[in-house]
Protein backbone atom coordinates (compact mmCIF):
# COMPACT_ATOMS: atom_id res chain seq x y z
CA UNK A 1 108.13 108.94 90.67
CA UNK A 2 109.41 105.65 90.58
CA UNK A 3 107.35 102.70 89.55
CA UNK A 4 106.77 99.58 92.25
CA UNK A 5 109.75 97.38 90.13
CA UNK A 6 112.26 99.96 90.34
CA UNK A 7 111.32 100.99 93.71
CA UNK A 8 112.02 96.78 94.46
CA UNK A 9 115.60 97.01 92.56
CA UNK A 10 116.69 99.73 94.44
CA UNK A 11 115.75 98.00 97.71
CA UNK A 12 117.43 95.00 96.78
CA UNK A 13 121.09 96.92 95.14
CA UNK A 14 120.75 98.40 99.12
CA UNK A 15 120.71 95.38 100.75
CA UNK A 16 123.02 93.64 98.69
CA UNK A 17 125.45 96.23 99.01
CA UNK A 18 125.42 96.40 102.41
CA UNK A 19 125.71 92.94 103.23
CA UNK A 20 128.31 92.54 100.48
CA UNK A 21 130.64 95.12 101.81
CA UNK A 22 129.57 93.72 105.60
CA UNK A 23 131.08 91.11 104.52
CA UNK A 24 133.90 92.18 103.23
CA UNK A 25 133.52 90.94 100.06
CA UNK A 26 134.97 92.49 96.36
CA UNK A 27 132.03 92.55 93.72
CA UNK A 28 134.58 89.82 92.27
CA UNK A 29 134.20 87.68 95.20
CA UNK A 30 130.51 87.72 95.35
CA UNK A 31 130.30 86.85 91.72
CA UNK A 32 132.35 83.58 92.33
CA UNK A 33 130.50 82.83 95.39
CA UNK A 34 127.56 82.70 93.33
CA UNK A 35 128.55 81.66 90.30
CA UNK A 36 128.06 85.08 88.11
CA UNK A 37 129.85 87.59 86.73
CA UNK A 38 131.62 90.89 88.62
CA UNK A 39 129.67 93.00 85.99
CA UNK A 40 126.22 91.19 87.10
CA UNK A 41 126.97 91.77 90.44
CA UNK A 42 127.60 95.59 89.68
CA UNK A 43 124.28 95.81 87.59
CA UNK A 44 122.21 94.14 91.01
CA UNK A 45 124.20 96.89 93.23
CA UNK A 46 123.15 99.16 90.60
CA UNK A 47 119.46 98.80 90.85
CA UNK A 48 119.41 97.22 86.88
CA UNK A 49 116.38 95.28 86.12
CA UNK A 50 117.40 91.54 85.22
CA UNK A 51 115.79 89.08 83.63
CA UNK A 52 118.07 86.59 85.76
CA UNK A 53 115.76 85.52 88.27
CA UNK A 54 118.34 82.73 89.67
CA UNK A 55 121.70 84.41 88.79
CA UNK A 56 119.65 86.97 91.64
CA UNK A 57 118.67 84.30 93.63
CA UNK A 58 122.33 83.11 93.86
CA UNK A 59 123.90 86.30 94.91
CA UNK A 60 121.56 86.98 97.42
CA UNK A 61 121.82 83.32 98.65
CA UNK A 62 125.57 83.81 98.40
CA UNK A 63 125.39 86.86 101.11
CA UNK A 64 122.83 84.80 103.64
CA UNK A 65 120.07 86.56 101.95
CA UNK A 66 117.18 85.52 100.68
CA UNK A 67 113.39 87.01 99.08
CA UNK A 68 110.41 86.78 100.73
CA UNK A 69 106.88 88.08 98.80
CA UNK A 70 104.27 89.54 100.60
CA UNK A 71 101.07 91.58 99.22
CA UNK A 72 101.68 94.70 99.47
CA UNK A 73 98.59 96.33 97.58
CA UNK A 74 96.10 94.54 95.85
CA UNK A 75 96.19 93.91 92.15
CA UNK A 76 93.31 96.39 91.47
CA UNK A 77 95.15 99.70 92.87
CA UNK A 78 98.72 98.43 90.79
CA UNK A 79 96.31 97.90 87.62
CA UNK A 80 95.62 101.61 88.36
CA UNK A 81 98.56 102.89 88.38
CA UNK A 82 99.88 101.53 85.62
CA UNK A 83 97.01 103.11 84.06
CA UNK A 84 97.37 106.28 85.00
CA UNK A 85 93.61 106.47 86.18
């Protein structure tokens, strides 16, 4: 079972993906776009956890997307989880 962040990445390699190859674009022509690296651009498509908060923010931005938060469960059932209770 996948945890709530890597549940998240793999959304987000999905999207990107899509709208990168929508697009038309090479994983090398994303990266330039948004100022990054082909390989960082692989590891988002990959569903990789980054630390990069911006570098993300930039390829997303590059391909007309964008993140939006909303509260999906409250803090008390994730605490749980994590837990294991």
């Amino acid at each position: 079972m996948q945890n709530m962040a890597e549940a998240g990445m793999k959304a987000i390699a999905r999207a990107v993906r899509r709208r990168r190859k929508a697009l038309k674009f090479s994983q090398t022509d994303l990266a330039r776009l948004a100022g990054t690296s082909r390989l960082f651009v692989s590891k988002v498509e990959a569903g990789k956890p980054s630390p990069r908060l911006d570098l993300l923010v930039a390829v997303l931005s590059a391909l007309g997307l964008g993140l939006r938060l909303v509260e999906a469960r409250s803090p008390l059932e994730v605490a749980d989880d994590v837990s294991g209770e």
